[in-house]
N, C-alpha and C. Protein backbone atom coordinates (compact mmCIF):
# COMPACT_ATOMS: atom_id res chain seq x y z
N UNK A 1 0.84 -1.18 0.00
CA UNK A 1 0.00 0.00 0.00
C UNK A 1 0.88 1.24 0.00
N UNK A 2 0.33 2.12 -0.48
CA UNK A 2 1.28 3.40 -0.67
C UNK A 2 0.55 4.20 0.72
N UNK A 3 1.60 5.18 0.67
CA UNK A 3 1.22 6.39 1.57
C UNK A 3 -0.19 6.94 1.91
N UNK A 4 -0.92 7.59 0.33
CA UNK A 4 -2.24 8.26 0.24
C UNK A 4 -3.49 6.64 0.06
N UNK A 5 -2.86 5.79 0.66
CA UNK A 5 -3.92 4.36 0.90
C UNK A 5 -4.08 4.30 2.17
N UNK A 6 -3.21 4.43 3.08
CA UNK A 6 -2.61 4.22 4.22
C UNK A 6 -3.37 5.77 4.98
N UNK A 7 -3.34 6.75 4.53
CA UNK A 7 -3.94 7.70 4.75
C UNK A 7 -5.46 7.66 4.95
N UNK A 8 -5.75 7.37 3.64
CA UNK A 8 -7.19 7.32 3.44
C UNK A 8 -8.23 6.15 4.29
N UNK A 9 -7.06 4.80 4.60
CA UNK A 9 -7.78 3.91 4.79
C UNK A 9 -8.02 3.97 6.93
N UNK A 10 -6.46 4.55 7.13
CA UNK A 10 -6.41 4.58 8.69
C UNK A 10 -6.88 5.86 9.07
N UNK A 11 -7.13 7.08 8.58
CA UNK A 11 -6.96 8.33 9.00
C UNK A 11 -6.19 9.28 9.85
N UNK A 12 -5.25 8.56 9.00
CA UNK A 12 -3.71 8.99 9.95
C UNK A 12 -3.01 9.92 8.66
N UNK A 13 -2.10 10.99 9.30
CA UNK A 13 -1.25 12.12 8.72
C UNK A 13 -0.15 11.72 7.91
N UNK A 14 0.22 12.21 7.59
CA UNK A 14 1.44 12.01 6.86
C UNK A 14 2.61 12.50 7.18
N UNK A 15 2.71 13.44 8.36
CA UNK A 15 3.43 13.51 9.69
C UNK A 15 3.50 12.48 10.41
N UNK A 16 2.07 11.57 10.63
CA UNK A 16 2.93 10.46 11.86
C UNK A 16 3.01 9.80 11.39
N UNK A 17 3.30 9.35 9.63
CA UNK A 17 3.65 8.20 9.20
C UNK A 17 5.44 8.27 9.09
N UNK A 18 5.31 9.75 9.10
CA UNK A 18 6.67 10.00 9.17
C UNK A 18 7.56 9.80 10.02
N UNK A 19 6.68 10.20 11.41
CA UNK A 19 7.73 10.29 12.51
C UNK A 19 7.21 8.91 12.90
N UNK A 20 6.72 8.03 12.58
CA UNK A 20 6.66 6.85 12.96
C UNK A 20 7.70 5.60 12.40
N UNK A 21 8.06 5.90 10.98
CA UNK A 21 9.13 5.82 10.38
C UNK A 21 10.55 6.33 11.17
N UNK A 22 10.36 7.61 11.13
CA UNK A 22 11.63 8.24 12.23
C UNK A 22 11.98 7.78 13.49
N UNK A 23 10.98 6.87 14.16
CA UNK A 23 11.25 5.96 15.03
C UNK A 23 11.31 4.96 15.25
N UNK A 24 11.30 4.35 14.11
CA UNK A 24 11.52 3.15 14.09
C UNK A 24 10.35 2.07 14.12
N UNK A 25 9.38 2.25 14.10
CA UNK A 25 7.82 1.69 14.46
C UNK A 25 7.68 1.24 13.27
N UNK A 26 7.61 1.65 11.98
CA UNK A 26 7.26 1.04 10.83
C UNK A 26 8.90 1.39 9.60
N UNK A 27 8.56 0.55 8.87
CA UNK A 27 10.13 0.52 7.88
C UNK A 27 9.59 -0.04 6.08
N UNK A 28 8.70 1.20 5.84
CA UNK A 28 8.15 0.77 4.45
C UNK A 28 9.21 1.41 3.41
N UNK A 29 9.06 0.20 2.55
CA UNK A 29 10.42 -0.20 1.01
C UNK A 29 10.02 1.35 0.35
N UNK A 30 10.66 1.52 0.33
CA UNK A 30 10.86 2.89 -0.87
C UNK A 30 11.02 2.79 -2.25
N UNK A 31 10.17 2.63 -3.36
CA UNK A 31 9.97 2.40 -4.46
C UNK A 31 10.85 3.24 -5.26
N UNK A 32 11.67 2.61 -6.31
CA UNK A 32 12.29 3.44 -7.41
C UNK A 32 11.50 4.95 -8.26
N UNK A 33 10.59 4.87 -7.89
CA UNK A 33 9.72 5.74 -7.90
C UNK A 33 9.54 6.96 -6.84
N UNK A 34 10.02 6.66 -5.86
CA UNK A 34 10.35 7.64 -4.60
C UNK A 34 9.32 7.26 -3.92
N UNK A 35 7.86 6.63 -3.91
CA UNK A 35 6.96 6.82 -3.04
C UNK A 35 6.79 5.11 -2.30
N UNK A 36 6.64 5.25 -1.19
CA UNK A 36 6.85 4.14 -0.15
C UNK A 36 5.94 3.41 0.14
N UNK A 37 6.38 1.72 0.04
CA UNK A 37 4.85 0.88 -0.01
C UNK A 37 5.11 0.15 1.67
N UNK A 38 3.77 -0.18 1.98
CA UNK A 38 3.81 0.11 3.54
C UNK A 38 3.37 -1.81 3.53
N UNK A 39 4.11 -2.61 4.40
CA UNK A 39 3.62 -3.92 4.04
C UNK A 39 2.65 -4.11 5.20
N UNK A 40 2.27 -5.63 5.48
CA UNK A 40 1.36 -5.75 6.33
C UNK A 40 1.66 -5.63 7.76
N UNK A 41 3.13 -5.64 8.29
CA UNK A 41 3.33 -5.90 9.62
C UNK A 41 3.91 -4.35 9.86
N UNK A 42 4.15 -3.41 9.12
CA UNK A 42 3.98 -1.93 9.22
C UNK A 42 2.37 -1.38 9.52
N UNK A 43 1.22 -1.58 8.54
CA UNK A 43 0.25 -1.46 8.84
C UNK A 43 -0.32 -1.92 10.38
N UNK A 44 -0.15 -3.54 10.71
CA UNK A 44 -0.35 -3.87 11.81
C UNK A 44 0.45 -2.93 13.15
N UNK A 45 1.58 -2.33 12.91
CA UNK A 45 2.28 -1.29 13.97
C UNK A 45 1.72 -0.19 13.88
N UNK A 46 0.92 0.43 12.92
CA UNK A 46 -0.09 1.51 12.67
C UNK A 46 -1.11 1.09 13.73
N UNK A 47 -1.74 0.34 13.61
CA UNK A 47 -2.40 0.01 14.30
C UNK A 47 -2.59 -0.11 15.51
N UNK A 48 -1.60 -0.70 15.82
CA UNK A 48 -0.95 -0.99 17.35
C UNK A 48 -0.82 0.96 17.98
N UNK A 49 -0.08 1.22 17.49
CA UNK A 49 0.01 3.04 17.34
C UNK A 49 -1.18 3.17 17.71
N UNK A 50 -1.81 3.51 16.94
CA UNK A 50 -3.37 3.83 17.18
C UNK A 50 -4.05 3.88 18.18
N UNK A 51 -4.42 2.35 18.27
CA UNK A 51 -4.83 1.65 19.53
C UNK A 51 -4.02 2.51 21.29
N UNK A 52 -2.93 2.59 20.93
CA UNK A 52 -2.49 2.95 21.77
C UNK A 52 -2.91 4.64 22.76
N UNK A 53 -2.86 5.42 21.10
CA UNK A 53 -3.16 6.47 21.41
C UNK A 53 -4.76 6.97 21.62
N UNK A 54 -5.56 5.78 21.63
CA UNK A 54 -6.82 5.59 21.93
C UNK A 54 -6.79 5.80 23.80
N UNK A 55 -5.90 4.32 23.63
CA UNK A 55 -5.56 4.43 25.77
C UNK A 55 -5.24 5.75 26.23
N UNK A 56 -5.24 6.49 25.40
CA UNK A 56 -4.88 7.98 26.45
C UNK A 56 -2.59 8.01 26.50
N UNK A 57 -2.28 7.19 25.58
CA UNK A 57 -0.57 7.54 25.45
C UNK A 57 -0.08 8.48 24.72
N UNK A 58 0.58 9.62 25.38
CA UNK A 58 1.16 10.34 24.29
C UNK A 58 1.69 9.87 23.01
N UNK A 59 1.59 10.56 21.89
CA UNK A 59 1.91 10.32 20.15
C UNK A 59 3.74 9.53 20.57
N UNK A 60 4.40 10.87 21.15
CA UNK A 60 5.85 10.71 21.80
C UNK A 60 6.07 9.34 22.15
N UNK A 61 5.49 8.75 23.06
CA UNK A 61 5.68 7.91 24.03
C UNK A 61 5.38 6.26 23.36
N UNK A 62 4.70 6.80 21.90
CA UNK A 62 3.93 5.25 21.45
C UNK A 62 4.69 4.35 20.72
N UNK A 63 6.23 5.13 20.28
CA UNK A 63 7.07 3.87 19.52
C UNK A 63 8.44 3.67 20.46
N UNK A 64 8.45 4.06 21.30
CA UNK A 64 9.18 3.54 22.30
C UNK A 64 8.26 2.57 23.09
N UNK A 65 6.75 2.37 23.13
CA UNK A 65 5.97 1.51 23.78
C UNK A 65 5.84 0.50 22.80
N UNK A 66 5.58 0.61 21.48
CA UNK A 66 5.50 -0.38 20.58
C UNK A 66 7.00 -1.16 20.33
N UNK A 67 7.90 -0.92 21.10
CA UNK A 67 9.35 -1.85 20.86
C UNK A 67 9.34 -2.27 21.81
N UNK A 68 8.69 -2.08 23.02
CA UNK A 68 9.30 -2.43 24.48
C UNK A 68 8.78 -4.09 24.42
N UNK A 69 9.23 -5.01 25.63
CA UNK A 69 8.98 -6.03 25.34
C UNK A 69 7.52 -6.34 26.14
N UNK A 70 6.77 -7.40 25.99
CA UNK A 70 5.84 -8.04 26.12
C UNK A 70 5.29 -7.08 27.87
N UNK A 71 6.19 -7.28 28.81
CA UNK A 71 6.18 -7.72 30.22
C UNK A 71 5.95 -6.18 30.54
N UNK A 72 7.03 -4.93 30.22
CA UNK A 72 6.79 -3.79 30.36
C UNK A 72 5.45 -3.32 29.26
N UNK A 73 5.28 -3.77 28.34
CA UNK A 73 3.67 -3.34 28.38
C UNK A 73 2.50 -3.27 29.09
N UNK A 74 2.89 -4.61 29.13
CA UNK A 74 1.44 -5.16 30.35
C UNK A 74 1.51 -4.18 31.24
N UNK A 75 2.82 -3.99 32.12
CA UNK A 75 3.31 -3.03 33.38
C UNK A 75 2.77 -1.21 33.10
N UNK A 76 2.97 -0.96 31.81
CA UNK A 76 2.49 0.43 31.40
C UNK A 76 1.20 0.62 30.98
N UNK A 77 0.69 -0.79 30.45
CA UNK A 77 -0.83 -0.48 30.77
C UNK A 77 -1.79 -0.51 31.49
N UNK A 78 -0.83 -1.61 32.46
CA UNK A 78 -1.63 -1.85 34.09
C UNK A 78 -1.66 -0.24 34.70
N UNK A 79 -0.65 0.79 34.52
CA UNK A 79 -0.50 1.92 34.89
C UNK A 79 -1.25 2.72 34.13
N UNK A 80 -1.66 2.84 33.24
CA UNK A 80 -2.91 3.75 32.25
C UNK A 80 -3.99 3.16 32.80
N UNK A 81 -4.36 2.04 32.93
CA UNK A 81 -5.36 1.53 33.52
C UNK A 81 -5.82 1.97 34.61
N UNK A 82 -4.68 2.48 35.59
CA UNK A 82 -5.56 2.30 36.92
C UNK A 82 -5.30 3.76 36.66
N UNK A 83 -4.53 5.49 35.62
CA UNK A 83 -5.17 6.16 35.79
C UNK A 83 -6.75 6.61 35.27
N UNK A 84 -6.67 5.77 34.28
CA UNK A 84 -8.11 5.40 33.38
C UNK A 84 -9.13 5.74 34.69
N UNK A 85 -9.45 4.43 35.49
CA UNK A 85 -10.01 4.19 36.36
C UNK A 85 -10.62 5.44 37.20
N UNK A 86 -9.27 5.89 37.47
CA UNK A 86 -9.40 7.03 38.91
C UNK A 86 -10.20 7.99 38.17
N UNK A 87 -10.04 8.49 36.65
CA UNK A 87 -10.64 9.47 36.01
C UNK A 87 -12.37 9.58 35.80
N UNK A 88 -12.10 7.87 35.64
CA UNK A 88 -13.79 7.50 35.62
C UNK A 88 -14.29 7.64 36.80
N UNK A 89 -13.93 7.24 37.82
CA UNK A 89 -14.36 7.54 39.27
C UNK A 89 -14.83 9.28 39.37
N UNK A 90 -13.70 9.54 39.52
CA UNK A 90 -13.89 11.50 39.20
C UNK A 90 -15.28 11.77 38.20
N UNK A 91 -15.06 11.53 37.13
CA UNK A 91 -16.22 11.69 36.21
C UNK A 91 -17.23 11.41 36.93
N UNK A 92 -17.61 10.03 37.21
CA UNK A 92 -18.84 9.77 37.80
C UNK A 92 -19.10 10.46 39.11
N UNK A 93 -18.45 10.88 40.04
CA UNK A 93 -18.72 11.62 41.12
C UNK A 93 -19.09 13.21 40.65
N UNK A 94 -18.78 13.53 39.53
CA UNK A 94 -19.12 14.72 39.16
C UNK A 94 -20.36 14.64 38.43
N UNK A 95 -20.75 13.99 37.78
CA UNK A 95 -21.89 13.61 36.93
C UNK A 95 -22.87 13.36 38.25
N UNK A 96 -22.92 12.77 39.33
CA UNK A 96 -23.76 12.83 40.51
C UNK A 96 -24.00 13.91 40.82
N UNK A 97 -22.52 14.85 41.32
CA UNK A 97 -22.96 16.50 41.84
C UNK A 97 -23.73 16.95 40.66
N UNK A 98 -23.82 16.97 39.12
CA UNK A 98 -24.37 17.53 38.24
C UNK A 98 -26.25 16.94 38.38
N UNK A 99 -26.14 16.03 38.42
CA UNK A 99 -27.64 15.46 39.14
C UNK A 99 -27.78 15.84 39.85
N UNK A 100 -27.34 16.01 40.96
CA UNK A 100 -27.87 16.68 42.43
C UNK A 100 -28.72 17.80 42.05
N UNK A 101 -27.23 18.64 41.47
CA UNK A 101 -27.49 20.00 41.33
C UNK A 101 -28.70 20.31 40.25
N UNK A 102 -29.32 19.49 39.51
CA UNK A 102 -30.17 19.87 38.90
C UNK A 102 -31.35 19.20 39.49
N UNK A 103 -31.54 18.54 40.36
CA UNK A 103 -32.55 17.84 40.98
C UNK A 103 -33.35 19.44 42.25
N UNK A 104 -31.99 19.77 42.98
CA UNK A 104 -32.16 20.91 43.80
C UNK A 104 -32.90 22.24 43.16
N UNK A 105 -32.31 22.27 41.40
CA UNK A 105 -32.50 23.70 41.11
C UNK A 105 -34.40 22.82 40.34
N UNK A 106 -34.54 22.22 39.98
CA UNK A 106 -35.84 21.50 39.74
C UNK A 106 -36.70 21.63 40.82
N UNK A 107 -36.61 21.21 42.19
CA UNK A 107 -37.12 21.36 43.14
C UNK A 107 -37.22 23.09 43.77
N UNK A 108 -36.31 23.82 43.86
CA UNK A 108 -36.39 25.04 43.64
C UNK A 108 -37.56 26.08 42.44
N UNK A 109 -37.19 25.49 42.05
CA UNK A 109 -38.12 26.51 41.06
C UNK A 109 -39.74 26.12 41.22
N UNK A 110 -39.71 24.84 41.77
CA UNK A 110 -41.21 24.51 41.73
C UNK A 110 -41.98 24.99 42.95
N UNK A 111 -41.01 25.16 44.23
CA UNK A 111 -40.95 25.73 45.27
C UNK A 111 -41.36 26.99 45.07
N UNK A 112 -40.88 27.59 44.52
CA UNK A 112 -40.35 29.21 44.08
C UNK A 112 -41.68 29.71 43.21
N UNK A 113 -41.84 28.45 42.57
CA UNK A 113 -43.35 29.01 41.29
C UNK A 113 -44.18 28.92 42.16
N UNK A 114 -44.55 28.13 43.54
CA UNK A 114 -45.53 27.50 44.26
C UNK A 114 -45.97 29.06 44.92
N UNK A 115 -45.10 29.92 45.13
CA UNK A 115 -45.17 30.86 45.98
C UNK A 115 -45.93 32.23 45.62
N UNK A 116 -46.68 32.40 44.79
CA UNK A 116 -46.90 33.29 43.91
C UNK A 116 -47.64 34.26 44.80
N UNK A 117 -48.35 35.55 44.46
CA UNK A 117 -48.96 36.34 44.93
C UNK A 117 -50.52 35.52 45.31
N UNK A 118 -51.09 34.79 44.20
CA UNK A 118 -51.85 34.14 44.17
C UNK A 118 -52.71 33.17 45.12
N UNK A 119 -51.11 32.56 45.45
CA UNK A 119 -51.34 31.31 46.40
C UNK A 119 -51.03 31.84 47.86
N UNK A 120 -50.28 33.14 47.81
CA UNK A 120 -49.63 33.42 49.31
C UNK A 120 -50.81 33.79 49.98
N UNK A 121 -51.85 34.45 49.89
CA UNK A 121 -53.01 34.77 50.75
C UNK A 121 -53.62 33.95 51.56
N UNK A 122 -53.02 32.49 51.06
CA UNK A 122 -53.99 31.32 51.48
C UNK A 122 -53.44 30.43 52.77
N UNK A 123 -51.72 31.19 52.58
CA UNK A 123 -50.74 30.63 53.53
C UNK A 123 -50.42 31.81 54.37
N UNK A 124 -49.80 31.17 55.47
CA UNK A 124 -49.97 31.73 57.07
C UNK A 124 -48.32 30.98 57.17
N UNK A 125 -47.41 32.25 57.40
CA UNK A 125 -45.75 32.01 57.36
C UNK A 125 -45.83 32.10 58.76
N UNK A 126 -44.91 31.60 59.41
CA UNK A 126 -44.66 31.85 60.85
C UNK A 126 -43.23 32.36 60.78
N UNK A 127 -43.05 33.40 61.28
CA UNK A 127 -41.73 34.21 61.40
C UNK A 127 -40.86 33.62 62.69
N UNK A 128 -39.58 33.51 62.19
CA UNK A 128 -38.74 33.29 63.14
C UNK A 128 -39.04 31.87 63.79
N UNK A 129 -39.30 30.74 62.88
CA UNK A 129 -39.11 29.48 63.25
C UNK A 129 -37.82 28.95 62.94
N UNK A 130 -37.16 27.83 63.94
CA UNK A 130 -35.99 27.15 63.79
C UNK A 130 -36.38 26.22 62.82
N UNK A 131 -35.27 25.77 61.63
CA UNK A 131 -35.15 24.67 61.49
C UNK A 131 -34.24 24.56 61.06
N UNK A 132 -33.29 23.26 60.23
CA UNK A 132 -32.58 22.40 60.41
C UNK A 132 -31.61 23.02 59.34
N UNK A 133 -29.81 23.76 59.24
CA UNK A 133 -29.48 24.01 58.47
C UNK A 133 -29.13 22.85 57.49
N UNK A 134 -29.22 22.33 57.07
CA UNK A 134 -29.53 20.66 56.31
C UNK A 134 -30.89 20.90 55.91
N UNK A 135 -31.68 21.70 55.49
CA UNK A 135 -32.95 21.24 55.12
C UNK A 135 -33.09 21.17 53.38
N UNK A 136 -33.60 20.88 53.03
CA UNK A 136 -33.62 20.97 51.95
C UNK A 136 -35.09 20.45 51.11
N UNK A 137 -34.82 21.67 49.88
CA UNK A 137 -36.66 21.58 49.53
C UNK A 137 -37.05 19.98 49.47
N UNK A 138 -38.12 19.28 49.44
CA UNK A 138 -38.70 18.08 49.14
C UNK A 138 -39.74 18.62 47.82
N UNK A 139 -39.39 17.72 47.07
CA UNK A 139 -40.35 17.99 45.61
C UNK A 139 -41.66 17.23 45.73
N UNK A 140 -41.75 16.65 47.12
CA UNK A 140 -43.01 15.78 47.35
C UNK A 140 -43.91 16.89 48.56
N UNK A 141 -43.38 17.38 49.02
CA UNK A 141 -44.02 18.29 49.85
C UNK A 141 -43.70 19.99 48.73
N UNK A 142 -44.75 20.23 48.50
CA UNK A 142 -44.19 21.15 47.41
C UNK A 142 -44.66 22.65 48.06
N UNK A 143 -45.47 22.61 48.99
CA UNK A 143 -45.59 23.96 50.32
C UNK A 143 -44.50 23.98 50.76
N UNK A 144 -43.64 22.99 50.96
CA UNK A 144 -42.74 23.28 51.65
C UNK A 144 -42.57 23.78 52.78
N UNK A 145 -43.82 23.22 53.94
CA UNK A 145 -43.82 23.56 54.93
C UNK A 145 -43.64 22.58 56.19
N UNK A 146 -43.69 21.63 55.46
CA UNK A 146 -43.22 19.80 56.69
C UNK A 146 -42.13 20.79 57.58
N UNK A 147 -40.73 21.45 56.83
CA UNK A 147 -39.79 21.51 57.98
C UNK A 147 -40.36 22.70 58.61
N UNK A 148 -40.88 23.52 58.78
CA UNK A 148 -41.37 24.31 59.23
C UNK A 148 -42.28 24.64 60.68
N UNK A 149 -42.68 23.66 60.99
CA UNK A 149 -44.12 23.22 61.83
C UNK A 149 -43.17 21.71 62.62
């Protein structure tokens, strides 16, 4: 396969076929013609490349990982792995506060609409009652007066 095959077919540059070449990762025959045919176990190191830079590995870091042997892979991906992990953890704890926080501002506003000029005549506030700094609206009590009383 030539260069603009190899391009078209992986969607890869023609910069990192270069510097992938420049490092030694792939070693395609150079045609009397000047333009370079890429065989199958070059393609398969494309690949491998790829894959790699899927895991979250720097471009830098991926043909010094694609030579290393068997044992330090495993070892460097057991280490992407477990930052993989921690990130997903993070994510998902933030994706909760993002639920929260829209569960609260949902409950708020319904609170907030409940309160109108309309409806206030009908309710009797008691000034200067304690309650609980922890309270928080209930979207099932929508008076919002359980903590109150």
């Amino acid at each position: 396969m030539q260069t603009k095959d190899i391009i078209s077919i992986l969607g890869v540059t023609n910069n990192l076929l270069r510097y992938y070449e420049d490092q030694g990762v792939i070693h395609p025959v150079c045609e009397s013609n000047g333009y370079r045919s890429y065989q199958r176990n070059d393609i398969v190191a494309l690949l491998e490349g790829l894959r790699y830079a899927r895991f979250g590995f720097p471009v830098a870091q991926i043909p010094a990982f694609v030579n290393e042997t068997k044992e330090e892979q495993k070892k460097q991906l057991s280490q992407q792995l477990d930052v993989r992990k921690k990130e997903m953890l993070l994510m998902q704890l933030e994706n909760q506060i993002m639920e929260k926080r829209i569960h609260d501002l949902e409950c708020l506003e319904m609170n907030m609409n409940h309160f109108h000029e309309e409806t206030m005549k009908d309710k009797i506030l008691l000034p200067y009652r304690s309650y609980s700094h922890n309270l928080e609206f209930n979207c099932d009590d929508p008076d919002g007066f359980s903590a109150w009383v």
